[in-house]
C-alpha atoms as a PDB file:
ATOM      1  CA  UNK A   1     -36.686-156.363  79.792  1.00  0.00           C
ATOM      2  CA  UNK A   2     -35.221-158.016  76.406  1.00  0.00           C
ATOM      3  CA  UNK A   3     -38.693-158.598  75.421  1.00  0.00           C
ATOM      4  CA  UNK A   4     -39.545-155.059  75.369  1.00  0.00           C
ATOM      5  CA  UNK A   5     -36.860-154.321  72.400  1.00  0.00           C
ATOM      6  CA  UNK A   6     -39.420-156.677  70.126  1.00  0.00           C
ATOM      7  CA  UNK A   7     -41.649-153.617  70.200  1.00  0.00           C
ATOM      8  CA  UNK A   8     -39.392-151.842  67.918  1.00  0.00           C
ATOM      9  CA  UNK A   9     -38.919-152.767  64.055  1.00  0.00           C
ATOM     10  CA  UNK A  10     -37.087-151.349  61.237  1.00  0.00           C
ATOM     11  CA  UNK A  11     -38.236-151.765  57.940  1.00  0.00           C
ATOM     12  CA  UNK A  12     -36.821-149.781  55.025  1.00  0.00           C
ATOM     13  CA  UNK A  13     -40.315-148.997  53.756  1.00  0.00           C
ATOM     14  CA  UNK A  14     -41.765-147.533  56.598  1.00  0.00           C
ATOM     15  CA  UNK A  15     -40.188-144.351  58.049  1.00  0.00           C
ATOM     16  CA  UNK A  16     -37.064-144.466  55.763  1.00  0.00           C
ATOM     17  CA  UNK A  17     -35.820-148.130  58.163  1.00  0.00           C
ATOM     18  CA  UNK A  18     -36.007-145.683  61.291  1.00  0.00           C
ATOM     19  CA  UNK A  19     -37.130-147.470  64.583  1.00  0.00           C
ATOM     20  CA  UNK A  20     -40.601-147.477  64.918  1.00  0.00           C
ATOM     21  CA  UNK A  21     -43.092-148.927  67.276  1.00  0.00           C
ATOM     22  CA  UNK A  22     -44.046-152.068  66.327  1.00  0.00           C
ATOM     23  CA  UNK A  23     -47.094-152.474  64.015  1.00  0.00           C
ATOM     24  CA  UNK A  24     -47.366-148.290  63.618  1.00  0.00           C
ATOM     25  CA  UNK A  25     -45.513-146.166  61.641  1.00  0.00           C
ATOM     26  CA  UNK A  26     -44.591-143.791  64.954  1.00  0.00           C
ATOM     27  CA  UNK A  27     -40.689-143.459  65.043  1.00  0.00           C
ATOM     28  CA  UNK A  28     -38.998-144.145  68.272  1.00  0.00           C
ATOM     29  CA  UNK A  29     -37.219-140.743  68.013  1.00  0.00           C
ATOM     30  CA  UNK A  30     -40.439-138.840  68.036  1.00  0.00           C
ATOM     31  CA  UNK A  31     -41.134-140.264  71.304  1.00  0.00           C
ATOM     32  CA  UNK A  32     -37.880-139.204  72.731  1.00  0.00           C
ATOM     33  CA  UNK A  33     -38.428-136.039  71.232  1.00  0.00           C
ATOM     34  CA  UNK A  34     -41.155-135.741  73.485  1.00  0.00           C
ATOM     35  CA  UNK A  35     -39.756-137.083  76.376  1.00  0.00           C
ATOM     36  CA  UNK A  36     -37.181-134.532  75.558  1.00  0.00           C
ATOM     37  CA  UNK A  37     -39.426-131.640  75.413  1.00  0.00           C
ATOM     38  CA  UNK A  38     -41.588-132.423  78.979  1.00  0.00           C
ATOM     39  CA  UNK A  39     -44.088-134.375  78.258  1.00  0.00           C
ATOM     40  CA  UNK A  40     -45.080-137.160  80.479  1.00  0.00           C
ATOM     41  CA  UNK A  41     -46.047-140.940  79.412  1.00  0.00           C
ATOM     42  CA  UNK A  42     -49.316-140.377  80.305  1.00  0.00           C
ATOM     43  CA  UNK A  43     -49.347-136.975  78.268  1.00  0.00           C
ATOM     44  CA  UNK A  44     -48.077-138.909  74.885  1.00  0.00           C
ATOM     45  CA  UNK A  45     -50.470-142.202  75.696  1.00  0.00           C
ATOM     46  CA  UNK A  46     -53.716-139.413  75.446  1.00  0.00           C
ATOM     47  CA  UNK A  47     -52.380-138.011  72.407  1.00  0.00           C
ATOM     48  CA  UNK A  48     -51.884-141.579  70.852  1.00  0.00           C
ATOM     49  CA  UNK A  49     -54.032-143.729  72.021  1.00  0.00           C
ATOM     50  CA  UNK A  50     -52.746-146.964  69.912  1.00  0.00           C
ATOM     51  CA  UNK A  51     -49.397-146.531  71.991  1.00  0.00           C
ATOM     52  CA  UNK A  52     -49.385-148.604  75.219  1.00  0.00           C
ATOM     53  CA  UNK A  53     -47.135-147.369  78.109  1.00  0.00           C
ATOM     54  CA  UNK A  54     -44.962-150.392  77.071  1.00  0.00           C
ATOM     55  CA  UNK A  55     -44.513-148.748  73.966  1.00  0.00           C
ATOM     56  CA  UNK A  56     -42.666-145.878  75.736  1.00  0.00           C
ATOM     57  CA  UNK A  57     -40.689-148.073  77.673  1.00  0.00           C
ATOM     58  CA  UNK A  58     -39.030-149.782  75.093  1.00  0.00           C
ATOM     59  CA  UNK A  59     -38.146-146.782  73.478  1.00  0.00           C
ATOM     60  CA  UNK A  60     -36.170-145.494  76.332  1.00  0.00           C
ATOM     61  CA  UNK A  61     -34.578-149.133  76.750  1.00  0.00           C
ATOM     62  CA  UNK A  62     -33.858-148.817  72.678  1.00  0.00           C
ATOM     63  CA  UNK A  63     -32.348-145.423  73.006  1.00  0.00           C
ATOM     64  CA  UNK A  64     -30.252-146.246  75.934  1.00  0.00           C
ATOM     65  CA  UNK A  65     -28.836-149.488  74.350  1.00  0.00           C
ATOM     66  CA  UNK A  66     -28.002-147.227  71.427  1.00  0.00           C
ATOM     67  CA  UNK A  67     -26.108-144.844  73.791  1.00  0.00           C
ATOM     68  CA  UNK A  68     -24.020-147.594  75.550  1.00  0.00           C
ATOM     69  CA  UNK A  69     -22.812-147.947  72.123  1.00  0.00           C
ATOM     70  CA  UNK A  70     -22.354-145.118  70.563  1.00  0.00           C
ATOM     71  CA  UNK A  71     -21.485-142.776  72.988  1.00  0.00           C
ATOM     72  CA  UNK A  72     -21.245-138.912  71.727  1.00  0.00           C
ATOM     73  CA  UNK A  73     -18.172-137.253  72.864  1.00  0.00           C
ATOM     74  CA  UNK A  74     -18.510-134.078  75.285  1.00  0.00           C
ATOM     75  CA  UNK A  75     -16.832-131.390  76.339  1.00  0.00           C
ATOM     76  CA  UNK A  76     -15.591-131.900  79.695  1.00  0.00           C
ATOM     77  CA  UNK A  77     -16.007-128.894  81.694  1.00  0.00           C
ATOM     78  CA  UNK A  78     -13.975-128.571  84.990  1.00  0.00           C
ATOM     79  CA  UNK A  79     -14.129-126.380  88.309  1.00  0.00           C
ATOM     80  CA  UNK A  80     -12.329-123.176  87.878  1.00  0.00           C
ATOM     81  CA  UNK A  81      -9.116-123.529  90.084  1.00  0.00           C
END
């Protein structure tokens, strides 16, 4: 699965250093972002048809990574007594 993370880059002159997908200038949080808002891989592969399906799956592998380290605090809600 490491080798999936080599489809990200960062390079200060292309999307401000943001992640993107390797040899593109499509951010790895615009994927999520649609992810986020329902669409399906094979939704986001017709709408950009340089992305491969590998493409997607290191995103989520990048975002998760990023997650296991910087964990966002929450709110802990517990059962009413």
């Amino acid at each position: 699965m490491e080798d999936l993370l080599n489809r990200i880059t960062s390079n200060p002159d292309i999307a401000f250093g943001k992640p993107v997908i390797r040899n593109t200038r499509m951010p790895v949080v615009f994927l999520m972002e649609h992810l986020a808002a329902g669409d399906s891989h094979e939704d986001i592969l017709r709408a950009f048809p340089f992305l491969e399906k590998e493409d997607i799956l290191a995103s989520l592998q990048y975002a998760t990574q990023l997650l296991e380290r910087n964990a966002i605090p929450l709110k802990i809600n517990l059962p009413a007594s």
